[in-house]
N, C-alpha and C. Protein backbone atom coordinates (compact mmCIF):
# COMPACT_ATOMS: atom_id res chain seq x y z
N UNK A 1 7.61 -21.34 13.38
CA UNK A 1 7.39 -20.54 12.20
C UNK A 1 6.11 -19.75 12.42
N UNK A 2 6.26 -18.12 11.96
CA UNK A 2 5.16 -17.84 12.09
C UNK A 2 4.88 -17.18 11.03
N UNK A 3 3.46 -16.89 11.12
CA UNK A 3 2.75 -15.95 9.82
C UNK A 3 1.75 -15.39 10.42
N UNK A 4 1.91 -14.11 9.46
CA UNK A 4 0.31 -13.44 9.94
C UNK A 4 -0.37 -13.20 8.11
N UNK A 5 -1.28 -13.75 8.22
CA UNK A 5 -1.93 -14.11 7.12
C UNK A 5 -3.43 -13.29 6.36
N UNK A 6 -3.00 -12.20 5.25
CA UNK A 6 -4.30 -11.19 5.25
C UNK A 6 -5.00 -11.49 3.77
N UNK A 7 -6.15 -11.77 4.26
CA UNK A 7 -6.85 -11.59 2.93
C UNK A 7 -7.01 -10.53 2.23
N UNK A 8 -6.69 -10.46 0.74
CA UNK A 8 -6.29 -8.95 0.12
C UNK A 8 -7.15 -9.81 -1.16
N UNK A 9 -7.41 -8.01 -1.52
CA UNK A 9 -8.13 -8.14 -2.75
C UNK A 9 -6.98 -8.28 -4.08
N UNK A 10 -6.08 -7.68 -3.35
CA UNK A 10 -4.41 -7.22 -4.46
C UNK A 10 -3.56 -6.86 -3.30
N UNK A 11 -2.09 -7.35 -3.58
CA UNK A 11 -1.04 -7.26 -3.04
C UNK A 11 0.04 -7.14 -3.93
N UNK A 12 1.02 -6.36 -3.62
CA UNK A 12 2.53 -6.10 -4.70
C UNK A 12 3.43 -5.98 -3.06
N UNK A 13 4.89 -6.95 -3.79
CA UNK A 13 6.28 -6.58 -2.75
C UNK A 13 7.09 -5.56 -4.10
N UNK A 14 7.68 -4.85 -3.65
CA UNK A 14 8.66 -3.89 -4.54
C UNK A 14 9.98 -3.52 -4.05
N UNK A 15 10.95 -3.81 -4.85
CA UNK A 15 12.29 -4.14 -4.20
C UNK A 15 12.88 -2.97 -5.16
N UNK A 16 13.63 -1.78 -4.78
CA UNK A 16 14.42 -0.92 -5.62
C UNK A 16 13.28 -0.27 -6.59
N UNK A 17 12.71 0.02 -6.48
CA UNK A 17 11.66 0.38 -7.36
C UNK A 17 10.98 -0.81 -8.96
N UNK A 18 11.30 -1.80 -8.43
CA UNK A 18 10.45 -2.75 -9.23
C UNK A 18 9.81 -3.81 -8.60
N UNK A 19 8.65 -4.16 -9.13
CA UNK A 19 7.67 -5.10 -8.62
C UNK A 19 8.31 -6.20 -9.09
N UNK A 20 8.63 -6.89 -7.52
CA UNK A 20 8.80 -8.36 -7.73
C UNK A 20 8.37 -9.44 -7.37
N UNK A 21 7.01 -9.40 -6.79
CA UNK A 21 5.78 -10.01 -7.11
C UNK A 21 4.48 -9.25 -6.72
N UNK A 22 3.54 -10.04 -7.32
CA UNK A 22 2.02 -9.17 -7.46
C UNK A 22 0.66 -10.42 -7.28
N UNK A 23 0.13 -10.09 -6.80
CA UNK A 23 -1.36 -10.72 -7.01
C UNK A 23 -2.37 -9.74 -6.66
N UNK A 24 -3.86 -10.74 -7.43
CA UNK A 24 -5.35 -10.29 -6.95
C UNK A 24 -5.50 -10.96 -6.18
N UNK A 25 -6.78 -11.15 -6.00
CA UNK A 25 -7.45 -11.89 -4.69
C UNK A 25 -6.43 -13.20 -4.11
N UNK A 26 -6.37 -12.87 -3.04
CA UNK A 26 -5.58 -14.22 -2.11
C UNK A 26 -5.23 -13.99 -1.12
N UNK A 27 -3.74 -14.44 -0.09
CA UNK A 27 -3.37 -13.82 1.03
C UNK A 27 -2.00 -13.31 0.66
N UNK A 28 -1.80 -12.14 1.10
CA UNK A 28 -0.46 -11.94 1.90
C UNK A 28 -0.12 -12.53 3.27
N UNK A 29 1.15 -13.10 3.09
CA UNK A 29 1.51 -13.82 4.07
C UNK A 29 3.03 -13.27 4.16
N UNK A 30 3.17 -12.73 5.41
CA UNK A 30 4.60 -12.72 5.94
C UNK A 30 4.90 -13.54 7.14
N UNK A 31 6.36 -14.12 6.37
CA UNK A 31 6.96 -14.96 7.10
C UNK A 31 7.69 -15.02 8.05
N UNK A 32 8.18 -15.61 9.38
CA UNK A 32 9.07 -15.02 10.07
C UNK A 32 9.65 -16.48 10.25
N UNK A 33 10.66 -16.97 10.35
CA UNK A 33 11.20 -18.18 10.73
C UNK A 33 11.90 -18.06 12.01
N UNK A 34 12.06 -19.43 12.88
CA UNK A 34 12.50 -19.56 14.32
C UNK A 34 14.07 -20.43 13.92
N UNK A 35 14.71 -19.66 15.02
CA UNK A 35 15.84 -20.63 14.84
C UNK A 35 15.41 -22.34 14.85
N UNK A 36 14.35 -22.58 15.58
CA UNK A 36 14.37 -24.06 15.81
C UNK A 36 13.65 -24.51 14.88
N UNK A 37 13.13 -24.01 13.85
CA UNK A 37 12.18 -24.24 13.02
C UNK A 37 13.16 -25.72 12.00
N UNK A 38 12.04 -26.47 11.68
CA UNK A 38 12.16 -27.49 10.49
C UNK A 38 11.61 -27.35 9.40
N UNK A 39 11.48 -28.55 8.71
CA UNK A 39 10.74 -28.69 7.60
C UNK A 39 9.33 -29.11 8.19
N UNK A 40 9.12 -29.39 9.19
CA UNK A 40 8.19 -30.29 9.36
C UNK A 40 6.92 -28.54 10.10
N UNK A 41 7.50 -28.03 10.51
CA UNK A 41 7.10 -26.91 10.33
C UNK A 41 6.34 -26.03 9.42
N UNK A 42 7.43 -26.03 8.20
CA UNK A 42 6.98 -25.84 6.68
C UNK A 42 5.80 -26.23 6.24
N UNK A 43 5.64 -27.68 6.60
CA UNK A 43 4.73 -28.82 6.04
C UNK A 43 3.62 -28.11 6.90
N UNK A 44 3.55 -28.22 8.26
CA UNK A 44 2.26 -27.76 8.60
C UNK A 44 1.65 -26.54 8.32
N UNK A 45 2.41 -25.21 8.09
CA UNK A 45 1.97 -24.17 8.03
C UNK A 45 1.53 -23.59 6.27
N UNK A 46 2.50 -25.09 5.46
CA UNK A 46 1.67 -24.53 4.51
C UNK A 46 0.28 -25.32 4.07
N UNK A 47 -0.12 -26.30 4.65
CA UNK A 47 -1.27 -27.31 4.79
C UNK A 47 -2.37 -25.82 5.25
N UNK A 48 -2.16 -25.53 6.50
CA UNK A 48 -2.53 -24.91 7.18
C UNK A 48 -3.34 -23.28 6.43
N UNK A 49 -2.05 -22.66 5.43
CA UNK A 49 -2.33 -21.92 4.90
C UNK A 49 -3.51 -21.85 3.43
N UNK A 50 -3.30 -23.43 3.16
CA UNK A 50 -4.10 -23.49 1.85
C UNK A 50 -5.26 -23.74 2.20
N UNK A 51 -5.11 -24.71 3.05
CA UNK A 51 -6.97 -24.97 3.33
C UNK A 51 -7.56 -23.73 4.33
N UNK A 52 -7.26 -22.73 4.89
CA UNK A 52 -7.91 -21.84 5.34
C UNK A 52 -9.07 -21.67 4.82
N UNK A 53 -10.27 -21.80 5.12
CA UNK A 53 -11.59 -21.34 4.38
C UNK A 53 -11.90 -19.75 5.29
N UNK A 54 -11.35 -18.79 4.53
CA UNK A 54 -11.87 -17.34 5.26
C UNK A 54 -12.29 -16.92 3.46
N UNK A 55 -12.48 -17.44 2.49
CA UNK A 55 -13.40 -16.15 1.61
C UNK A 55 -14.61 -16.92 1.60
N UNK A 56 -15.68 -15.73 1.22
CA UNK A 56 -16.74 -16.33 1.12
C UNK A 56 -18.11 -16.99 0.45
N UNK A 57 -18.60 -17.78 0.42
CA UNK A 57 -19.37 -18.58 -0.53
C UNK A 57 -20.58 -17.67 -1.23
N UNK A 58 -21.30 -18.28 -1.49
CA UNK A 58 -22.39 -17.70 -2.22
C UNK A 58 -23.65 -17.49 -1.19
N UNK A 59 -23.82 -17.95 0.15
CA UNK A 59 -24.67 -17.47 1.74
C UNK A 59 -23.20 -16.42 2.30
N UNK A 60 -22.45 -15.61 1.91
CA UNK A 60 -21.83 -14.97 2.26
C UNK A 60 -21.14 -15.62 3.69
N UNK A 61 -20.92 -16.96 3.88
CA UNK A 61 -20.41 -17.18 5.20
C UNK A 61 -19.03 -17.67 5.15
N UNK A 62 -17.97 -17.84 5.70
CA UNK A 62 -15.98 -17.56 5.34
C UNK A 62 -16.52 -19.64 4.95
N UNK A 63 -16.50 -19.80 3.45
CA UNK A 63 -16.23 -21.41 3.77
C UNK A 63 -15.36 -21.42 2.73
N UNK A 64 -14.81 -20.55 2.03
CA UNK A 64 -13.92 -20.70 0.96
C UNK A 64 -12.72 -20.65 1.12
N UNK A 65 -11.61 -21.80 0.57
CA UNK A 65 -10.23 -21.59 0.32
C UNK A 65 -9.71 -20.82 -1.01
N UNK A 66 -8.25 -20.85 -1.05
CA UNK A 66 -7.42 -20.12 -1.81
C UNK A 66 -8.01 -20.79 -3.34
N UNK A 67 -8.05 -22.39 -3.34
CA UNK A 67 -8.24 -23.06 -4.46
C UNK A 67 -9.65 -22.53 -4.81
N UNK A 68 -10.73 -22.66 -4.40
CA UNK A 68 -11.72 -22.32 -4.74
C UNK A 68 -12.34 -21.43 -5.46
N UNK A 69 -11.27 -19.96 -4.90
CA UNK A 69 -11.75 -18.94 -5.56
C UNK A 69 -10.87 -18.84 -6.83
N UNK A 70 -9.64 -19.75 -6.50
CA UNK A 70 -8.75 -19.27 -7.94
C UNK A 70 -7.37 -18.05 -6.97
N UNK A 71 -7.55 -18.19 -6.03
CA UNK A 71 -6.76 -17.09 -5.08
C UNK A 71 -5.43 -17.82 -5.54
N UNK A 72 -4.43 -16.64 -4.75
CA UNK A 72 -2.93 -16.62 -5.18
C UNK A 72 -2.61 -16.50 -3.81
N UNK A 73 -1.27 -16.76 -3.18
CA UNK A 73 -0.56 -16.10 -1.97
C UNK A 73 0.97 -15.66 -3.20
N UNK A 74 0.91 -14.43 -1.78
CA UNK A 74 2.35 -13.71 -2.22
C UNK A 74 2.80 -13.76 -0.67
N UNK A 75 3.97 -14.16 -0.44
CA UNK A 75 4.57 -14.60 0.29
C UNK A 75 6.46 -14.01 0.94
N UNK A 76 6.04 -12.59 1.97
CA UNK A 76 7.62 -12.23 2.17
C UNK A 76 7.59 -12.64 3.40
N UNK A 77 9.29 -12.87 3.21
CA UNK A 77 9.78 -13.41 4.67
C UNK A 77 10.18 -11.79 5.23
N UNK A 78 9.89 -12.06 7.01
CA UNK A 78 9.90 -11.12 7.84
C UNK A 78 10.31 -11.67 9.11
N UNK A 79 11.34 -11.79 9.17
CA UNK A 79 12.01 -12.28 10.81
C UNK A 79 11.76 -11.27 12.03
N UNK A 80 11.04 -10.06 11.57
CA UNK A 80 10.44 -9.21 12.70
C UNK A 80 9.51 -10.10 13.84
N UNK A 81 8.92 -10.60 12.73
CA UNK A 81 7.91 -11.30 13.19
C UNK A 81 8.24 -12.22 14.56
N UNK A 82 9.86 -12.45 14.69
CA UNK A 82 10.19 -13.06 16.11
C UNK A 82 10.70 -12.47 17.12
N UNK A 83 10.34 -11.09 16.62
CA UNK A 83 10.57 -10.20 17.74
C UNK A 83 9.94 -10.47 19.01
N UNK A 84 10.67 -10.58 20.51
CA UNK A 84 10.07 -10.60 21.72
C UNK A 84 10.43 -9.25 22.34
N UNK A 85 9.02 -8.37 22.08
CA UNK A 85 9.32 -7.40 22.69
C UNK A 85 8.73 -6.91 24.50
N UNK A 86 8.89 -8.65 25.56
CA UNK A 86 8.41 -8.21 26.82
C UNK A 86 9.32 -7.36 27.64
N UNK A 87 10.80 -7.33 27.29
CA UNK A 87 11.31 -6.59 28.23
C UNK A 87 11.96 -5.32 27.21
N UNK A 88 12.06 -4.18 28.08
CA UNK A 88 12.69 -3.05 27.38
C UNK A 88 11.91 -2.26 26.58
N UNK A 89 12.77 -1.72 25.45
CA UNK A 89 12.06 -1.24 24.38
C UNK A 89 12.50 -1.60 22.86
N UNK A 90 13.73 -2.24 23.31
CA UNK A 90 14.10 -2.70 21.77
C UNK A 90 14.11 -4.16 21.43
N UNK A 91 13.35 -4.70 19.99
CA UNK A 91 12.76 -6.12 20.41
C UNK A 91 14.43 -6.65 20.45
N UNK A 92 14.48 -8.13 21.05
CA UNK A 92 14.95 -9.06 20.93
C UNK A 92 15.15 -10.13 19.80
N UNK A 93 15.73 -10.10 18.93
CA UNK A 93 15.31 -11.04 17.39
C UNK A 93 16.50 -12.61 17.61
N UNK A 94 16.32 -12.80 19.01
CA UNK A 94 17.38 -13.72 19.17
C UNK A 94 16.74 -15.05 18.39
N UNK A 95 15.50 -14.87 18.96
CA UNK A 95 14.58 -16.59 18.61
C UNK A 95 14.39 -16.82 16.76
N UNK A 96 15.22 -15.41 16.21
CA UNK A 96 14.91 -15.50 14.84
C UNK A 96 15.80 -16.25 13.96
N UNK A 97 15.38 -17.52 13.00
CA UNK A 97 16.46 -18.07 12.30
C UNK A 97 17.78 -17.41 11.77
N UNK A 98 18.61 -17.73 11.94
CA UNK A 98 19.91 -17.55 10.84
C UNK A 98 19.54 -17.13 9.73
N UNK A 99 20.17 -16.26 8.82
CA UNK A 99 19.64 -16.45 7.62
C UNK A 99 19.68 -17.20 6.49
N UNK A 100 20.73 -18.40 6.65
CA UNK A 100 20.71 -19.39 5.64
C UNK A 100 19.79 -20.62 6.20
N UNK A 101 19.38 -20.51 7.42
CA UNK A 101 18.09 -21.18 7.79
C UNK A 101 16.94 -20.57 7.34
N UNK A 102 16.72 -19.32 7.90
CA UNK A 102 15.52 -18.93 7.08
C UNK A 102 15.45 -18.73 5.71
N UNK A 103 16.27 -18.22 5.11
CA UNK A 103 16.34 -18.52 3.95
C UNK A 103 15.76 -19.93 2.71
N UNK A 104 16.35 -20.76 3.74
CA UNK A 104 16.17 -22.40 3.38
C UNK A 104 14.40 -22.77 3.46
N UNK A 105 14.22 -22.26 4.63
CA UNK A 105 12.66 -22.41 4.84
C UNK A 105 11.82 -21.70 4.27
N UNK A 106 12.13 -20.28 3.79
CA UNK A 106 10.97 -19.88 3.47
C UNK A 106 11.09 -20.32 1.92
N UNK A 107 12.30 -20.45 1.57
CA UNK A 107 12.03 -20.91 0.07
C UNK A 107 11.01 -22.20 0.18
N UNK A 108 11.55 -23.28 1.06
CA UNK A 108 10.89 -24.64 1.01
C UNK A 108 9.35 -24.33 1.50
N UNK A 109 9.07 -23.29 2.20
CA UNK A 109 7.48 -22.95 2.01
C UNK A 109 7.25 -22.51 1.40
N UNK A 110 7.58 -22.10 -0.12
CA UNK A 110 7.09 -21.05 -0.84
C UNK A 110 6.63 -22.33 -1.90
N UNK A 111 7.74 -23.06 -2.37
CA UNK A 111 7.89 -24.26 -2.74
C UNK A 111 6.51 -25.35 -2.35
N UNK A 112 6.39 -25.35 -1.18
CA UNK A 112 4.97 -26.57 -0.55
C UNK A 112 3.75 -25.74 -0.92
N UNK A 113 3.67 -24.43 -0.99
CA UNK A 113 2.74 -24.12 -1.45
C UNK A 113 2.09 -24.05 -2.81
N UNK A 114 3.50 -24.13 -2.93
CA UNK A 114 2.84 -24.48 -4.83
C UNK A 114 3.11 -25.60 -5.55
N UNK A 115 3.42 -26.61 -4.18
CA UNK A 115 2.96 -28.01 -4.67
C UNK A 115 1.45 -28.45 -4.14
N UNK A 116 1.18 -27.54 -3.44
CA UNK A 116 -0.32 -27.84 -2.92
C UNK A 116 -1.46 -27.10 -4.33
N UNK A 117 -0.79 -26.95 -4.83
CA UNK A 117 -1.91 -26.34 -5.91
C UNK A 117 -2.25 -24.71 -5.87
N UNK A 118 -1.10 -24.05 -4.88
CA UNK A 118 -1.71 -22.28 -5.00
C UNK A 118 -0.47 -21.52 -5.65
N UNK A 119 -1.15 -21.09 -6.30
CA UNK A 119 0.08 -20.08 -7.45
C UNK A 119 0.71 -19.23 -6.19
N UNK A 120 1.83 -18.96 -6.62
CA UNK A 120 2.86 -18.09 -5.69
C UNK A 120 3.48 -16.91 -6.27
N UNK A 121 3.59 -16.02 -5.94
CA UNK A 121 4.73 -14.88 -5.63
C UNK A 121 5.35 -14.46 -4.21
N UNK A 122 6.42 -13.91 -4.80
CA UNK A 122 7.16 -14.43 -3.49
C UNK A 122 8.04 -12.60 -3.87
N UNK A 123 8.61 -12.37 -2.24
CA UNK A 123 9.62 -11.23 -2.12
C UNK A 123 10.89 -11.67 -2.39
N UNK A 124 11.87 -10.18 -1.89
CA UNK A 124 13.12 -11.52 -2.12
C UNK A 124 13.63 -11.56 -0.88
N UNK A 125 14.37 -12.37 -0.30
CA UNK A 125 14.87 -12.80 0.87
C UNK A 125 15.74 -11.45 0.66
N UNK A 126 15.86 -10.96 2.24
CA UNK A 126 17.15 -10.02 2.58
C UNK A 126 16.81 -8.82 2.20
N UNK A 127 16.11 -8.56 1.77
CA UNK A 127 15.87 -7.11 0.56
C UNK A 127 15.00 -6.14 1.42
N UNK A 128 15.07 -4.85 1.43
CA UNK A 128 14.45 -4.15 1.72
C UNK A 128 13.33 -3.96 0.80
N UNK A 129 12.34 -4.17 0.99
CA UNK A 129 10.89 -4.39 0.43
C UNK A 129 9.40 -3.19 0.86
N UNK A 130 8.97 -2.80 -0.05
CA UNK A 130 7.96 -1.98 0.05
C UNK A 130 6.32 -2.62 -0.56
N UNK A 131 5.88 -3.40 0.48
CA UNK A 131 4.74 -4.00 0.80
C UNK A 131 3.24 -3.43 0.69
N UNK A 132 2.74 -3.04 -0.37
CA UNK A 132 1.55 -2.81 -0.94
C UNK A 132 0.39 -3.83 -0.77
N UNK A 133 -1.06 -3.26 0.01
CA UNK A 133 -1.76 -4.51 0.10
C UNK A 133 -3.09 -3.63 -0.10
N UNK A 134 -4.15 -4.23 -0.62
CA UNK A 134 -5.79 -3.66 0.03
C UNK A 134 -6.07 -5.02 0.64
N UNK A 135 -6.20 -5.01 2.12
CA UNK A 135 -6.78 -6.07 3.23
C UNK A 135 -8.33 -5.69 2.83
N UNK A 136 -8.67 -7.20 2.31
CA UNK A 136 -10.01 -7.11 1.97
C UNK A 136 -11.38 -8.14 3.43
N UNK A 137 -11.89 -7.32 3.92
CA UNK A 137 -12.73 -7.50 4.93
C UNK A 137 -12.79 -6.62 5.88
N UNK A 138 -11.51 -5.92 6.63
CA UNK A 138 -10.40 -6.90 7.12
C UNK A 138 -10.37 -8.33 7.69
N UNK A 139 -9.61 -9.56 6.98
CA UNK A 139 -9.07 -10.27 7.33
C UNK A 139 -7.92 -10.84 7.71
N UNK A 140 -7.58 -10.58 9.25
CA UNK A 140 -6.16 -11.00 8.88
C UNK A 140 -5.74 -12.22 10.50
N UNK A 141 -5.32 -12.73 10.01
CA UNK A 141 -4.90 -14.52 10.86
C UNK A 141 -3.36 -14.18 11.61
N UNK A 142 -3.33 -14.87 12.43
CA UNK A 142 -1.70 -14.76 13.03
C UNK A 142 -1.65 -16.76 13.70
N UNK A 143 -0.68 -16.82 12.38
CA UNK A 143 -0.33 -18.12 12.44
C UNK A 143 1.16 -18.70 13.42
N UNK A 144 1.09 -20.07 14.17
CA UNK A 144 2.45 -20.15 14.77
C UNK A 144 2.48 -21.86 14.39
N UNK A 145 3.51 -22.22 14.02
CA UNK A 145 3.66 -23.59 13.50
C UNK A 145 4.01 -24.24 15.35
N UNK A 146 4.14 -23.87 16.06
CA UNK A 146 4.61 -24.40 17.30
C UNK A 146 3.51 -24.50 18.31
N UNK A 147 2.41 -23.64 17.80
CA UNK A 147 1.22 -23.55 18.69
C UNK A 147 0.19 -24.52 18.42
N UNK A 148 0.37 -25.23 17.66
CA UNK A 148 -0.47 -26.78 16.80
C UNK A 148 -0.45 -28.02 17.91
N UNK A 149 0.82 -28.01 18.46
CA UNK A 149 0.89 -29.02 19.50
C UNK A 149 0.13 -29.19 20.77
């Protein structure tokens, strides 16, 4: 499972011309799921995602999490994200879940995250989506649930 993870001051996903989710301060996180991906996956990357300490304290140095400040994640899935683009020119999206796998997962991460205590918005699966962000720092993380081992 992967993510690339941006600290934003405000983020909106917009599907057909309506906002179908929004936040202030927190991360955008897009998702990409692996065919081989689990739950156990899920579990780490959203552990992973909450305790991030990248905002920053009152000595201006990254020791703050999502909880701390009161932050939100908004959260779209993006199977681009398993694009292998070493050979050719057109990526490869073989390594990318099914979509009733990914599907399954990113709900169940959207889900762990807001049993961990961080408010959520979420895109919608499948949808062509128009992704609004101000990346505040820039901060932005590139997460892999497989690279932990």
């Amino acid at each position: 499972m992967r993510a690339v993870v941006q600290r934003v001051s405000q983020a909106s996903v917009t599907v057909d011309g309506d906002i179908v989710g929004k936040i202030e301060a927190g991360f955008l996180i897009l998702l990409g799921v692996a065919a081989d991906d689990s739950q156990q996956d899920v579990i780490w990357l959203a552990a992973k995602v909450a305790g991030l300490r990248v905002f920053e304290d009152d000595d201006d140095k990254m020791n703050l999490d999502l909880k701390d400040i009161g932050g939100a994640a908004l959260v779209v899935s993006q199977f681009t994200l398993l694009g292998d683009c070493r050979k050719g020119r057109r990526p490869s999206f073989i390594a990318a879940a099914r979509p009733e796998l990914a599907n399954r997962l990113y709900q169940s991460f959207v889900a762990e995250l807001r049993g961990l205590g961080v408010p959520v918005e979420a895109g919608t699966f499948q949808a062509d989506m128009d992704v609004a962000l101000v990346n505040d720092g820039p901060v932005t993380l590139m997460l892999d649930s497989r690279k932990q081992f």
